[in-house]
Protein backbone atom coordinates (compact mmCIF):
# COMPACT_ATOMS: atom_id res chain seq x y z
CA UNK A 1 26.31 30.54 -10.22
CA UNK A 2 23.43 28.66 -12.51
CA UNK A 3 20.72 27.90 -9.39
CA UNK A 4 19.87 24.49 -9.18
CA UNK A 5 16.86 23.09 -10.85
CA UNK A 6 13.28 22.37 -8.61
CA UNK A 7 13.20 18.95 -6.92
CA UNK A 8 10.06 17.85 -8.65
CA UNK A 9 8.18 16.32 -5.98
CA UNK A 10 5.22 13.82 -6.25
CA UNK A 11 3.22 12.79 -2.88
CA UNK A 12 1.42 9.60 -2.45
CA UNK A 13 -0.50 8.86 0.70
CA UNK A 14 -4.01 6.91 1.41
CA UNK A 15 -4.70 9.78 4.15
CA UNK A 16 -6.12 13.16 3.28
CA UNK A 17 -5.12 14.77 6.50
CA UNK A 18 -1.01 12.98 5.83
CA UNK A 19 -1.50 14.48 2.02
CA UNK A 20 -2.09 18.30 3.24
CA UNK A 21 0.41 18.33 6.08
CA UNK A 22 3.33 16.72 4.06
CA UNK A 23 2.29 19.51 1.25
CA UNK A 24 2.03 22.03 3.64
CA UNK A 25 5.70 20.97 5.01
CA UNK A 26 7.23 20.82 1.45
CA UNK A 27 5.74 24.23 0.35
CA UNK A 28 7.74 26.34 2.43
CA UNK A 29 11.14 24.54 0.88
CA UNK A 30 12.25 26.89 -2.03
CA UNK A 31 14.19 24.27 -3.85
CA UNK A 32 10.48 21.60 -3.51
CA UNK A 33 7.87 21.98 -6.03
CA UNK A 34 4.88 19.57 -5.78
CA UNK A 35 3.33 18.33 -8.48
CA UNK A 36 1.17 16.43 -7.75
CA UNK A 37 -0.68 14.14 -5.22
CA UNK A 38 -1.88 10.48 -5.09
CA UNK A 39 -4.56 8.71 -3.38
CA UNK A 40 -3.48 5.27 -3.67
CA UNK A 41 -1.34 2.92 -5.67
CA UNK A 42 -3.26 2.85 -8.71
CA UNK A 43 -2.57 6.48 -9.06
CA UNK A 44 0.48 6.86 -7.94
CA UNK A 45 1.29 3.86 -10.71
CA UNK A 46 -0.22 6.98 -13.35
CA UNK A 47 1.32 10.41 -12.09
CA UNK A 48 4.39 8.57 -11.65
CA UNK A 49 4.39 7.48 -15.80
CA UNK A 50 2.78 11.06 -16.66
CA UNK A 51 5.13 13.31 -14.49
CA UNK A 52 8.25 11.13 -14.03
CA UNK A 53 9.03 13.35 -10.64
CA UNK A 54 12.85 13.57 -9.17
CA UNK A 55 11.32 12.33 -5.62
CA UNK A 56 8.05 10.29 -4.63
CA UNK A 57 7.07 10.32 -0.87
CA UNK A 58 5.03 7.10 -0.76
CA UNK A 59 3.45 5.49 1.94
CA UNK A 60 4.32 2.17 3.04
CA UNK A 61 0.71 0.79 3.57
CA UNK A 62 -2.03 1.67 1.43
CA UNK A 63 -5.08 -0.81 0.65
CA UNK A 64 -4.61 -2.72 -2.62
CA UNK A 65 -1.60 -1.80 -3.54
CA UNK A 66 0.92 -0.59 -1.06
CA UNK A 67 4.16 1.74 -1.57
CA UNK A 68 6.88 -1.81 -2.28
CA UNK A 69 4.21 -2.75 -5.19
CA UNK A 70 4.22 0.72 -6.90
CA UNK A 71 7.72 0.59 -6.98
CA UNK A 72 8.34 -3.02 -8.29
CA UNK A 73 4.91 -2.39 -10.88
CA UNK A 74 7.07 0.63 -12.44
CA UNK A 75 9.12 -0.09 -15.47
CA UNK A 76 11.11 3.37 -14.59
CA UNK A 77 10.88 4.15 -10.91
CA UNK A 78 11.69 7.55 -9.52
CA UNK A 79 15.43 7.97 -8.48
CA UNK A 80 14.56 9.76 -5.22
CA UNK A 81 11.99 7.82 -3.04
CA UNK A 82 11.18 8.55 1.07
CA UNK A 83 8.74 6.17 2.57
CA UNK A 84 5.96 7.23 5.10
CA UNK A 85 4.56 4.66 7.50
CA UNK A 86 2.96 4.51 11.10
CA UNK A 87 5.40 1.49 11.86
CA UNK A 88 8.92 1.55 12.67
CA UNK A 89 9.37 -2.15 11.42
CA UNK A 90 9.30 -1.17 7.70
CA UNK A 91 12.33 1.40 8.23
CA UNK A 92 14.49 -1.57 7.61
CA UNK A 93 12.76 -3.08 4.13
CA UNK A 94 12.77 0.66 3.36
CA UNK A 95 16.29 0.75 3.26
CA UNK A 96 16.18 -2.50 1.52
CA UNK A 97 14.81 -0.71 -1.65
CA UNK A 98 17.19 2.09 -1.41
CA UNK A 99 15.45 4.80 0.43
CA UNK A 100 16.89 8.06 0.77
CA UNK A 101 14.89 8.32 3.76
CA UNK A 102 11.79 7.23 5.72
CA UNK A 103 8.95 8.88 7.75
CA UNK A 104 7.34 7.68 10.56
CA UNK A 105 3.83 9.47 11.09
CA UNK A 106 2.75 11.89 11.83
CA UNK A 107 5.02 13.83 10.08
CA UNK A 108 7.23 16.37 11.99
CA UNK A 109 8.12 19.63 10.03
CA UNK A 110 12.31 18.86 11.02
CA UNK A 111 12.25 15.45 9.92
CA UNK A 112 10.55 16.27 6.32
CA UNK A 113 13.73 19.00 5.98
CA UNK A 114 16.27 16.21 6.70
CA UNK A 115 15.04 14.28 4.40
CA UNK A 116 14.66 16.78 1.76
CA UNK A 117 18.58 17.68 2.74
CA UNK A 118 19.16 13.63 2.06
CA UNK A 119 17.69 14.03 -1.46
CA UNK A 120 19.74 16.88 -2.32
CA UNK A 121 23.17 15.18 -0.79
CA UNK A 122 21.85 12.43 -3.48
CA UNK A 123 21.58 14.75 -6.31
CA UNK A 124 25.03 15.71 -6.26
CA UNK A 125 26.24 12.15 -6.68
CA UNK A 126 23.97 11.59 -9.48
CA UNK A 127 22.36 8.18 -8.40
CA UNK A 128 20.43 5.77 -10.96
CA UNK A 129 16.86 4.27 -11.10
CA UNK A 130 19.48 0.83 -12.27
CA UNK A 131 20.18 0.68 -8.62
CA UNK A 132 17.31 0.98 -7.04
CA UNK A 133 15.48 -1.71 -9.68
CA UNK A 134 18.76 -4.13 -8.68
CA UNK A 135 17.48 -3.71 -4.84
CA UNK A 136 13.55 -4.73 -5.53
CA UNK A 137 15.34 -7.40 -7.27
CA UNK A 138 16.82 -8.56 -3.88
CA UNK A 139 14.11 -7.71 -2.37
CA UNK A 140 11.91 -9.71 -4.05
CA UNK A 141 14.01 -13.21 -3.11
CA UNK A 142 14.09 -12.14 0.54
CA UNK A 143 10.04 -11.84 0.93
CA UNK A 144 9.10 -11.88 4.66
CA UNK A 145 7.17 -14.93 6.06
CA UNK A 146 4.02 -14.05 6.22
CA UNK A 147 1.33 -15.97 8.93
CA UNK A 148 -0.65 -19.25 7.71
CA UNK A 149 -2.85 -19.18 10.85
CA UNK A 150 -5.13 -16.95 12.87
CA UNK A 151 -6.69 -17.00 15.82
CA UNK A 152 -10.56 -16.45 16.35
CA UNK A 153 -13.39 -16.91 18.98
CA UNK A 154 -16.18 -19.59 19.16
CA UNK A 155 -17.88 -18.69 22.11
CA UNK A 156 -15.21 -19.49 24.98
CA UNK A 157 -13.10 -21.33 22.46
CA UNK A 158 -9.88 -19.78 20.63
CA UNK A 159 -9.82 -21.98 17.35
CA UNK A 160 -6.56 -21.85 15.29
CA UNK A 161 -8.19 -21.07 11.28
CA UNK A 162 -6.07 -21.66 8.39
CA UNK A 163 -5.41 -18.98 6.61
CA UNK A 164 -6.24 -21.08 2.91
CA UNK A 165 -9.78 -21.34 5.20
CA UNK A 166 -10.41 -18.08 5.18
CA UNK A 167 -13.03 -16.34 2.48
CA UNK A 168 -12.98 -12.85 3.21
CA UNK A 169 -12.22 -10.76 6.33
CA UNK A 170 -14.61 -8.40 7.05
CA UNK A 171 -15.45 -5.28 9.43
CA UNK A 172 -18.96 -5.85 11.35
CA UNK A 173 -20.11 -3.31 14.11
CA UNK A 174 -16.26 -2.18 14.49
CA UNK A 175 -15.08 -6.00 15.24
CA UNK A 176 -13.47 -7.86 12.37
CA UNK A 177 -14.57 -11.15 11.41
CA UNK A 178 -12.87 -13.83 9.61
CA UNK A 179 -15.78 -15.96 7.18
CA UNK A 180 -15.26 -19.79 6.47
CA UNK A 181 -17.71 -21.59 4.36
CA UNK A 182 -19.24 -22.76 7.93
CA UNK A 183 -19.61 -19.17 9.44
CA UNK A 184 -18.22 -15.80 10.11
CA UNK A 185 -15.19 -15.93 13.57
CA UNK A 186 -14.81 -12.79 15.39
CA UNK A 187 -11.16 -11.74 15.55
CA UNK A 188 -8.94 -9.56 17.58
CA UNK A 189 -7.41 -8.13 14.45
CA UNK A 190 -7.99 -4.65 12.65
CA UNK A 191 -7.74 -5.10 8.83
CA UNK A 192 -5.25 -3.15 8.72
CA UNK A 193 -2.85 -5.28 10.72
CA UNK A 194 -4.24 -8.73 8.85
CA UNK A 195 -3.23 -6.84 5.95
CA UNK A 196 0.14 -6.20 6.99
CA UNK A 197 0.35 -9.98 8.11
CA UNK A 198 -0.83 -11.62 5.45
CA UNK A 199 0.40 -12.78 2.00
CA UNK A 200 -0.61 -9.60 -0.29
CA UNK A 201 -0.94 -12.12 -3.56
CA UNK A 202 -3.45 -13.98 -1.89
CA UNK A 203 -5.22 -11.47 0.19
CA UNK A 204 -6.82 -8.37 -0.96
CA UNK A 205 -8.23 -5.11 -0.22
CA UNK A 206 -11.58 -5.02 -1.70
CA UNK A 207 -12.90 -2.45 0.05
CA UNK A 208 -12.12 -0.62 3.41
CA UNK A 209 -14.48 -3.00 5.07
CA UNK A 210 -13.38 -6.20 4.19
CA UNK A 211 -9.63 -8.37 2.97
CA UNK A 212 -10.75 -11.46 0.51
CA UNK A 213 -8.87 -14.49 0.07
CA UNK A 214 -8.47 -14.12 -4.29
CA UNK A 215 -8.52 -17.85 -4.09
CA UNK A 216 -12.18 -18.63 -3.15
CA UNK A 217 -13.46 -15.12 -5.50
CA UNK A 218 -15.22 -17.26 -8.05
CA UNK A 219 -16.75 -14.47 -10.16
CA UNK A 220 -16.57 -10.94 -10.57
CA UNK A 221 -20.14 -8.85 -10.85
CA UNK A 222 -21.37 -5.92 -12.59
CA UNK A 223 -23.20 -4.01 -10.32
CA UNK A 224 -25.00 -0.99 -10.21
CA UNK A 225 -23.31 2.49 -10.34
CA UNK A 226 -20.37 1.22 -12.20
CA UNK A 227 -19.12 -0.78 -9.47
CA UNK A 228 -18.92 -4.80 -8.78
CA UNK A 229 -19.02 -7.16 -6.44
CA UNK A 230 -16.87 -10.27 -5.76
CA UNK A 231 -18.70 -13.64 -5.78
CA UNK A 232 -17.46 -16.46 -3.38
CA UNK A 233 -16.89 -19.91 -3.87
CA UNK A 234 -19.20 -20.96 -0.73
CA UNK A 235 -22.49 -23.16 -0.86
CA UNK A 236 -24.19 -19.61 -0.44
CA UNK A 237 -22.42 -17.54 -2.97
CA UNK A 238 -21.38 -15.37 -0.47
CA UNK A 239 -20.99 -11.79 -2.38
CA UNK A 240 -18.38 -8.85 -1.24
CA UNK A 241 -18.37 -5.11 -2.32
CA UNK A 242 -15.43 -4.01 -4.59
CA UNK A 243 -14.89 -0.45 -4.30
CA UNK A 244 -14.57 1.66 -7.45
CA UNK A 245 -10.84 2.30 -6.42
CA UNK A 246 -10.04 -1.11 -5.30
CA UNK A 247 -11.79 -2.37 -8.66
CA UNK A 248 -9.13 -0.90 -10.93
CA UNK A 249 -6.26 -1.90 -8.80
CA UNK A 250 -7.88 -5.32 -9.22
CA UNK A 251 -8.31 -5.00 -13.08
CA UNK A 252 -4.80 -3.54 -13.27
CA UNK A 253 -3.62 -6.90 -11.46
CA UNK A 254 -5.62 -9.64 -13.01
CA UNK A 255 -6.36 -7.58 -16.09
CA UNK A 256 -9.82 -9.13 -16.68
């Protein structure tokens, strides 16, 4: 009997360390072959056109452009896709999308099997990319609520900001601060959990330092080194650092 063809398998996680141990996991399956890797959306978006793969691990969050996004940005998504993610509240919108599977992190060697076992069960019933498009679709119309207000301090105060109030979040001596056009409010938040909580069209990932509000950037900068810088509609022209990476997720979504 003919042996069945290689699950061509395409990895996409923001985390170097989550990268090698998922390859390392997948290397010892006979039936897996990896082709590739990806750093973050914007890449993933690439190898994903270039190498059209039979199954994508993707993580869930990733600055800029997280794992939902890729899929809903491609015109012909992969027909096998298993989520990664360090929260067990996305297991559910995973499904939503038609998962075969999801990972919770770290990875564990037995659960990366099952869901390689999952994929192959699929394989044999011949799914479509038609049905998982039809699911972003629903997804899509069911978008979770996302907050409109966040806490900070002023001295003994809490004060309740606005979201829309909000310039930029940004990372100063570990502590993240939320930056009005009166002054910067330390937070209780990471970045990475304002990111989760907040509306991903309005708020973005410049950098791993700081989240800006896209509708106070008033100009985008040239800067030295081939990167830019984000200019902010405050009295002071406030400027923020755009990564290199986060700049061509940026260009990719307002195609300036």
């Amino acid at each position: 009997m003919r042996a069945a063809a290689a699950i061509r398998t395409l990895v996409v996680d923001d985390e170097q360390l989550a990268r090698e141990r998922l390859r390392g996991f997948l290397a010892e399956l006979r039936d897996v072959e990896v082709i590739g890797d990806a750093a973050n959306g914007v890449e993933a978006l690439q190898l994903i056109a270039e190498t059209r793969p039979d199954l994508v691990f993707l993580d869930v969050q990733m600055p800029g452009m997280d794992g939902f996004e890729v899929l809903k940005a491609l015109s012909a998504p992969p027909p096998y896709v298993v989520f990664a993610t360090a929260y067990d509240e996305y297991a559910i919108r995973a499904f939503e999308v038609q998962a075969v599977d999801y990972l919770l992190k770290p990875f564990a060697r037995a659960r990366v099997q099952e869901a390689v076992a999952r994929v192959r069960a699929r394989r044999a019933s011949t799914p479509t990319a038609a049905d998982l498009e039809a699911v972003l679709r629903r997804l899509e119309e069911r978008r979770r609520i996302h907050v409109t207000q966040v806490p900070v301090h002023s001295g003994r105060r809490i004060l309740v900001l606005p979201v829309d109030d909000v310039l930029w979040f940004g990372v100063e001596h570990r502590l993240v601060y939320a930056h009005t056009v009166e002054r910067g409010f330390m937070t209780n938040y990471t970045l990475r959990e304002l990111e989760e909580r907040l509306d991903a069209d309005t708020f973005f990932r410049a950098h791993k330092s700081s989240l800006v509000n896209l509708k106070h950037v008033q100009e985008i900068q040239p800067w030295f080194g081939g990167r830019h810088k984000l200019v902010m509609r405050d009295q002071a022209h406030s400027e923020v650092a755009l990564s290199r990476t986060q700049a061509r997720a940026l260009r990719a979504r307002l195609r300036w």
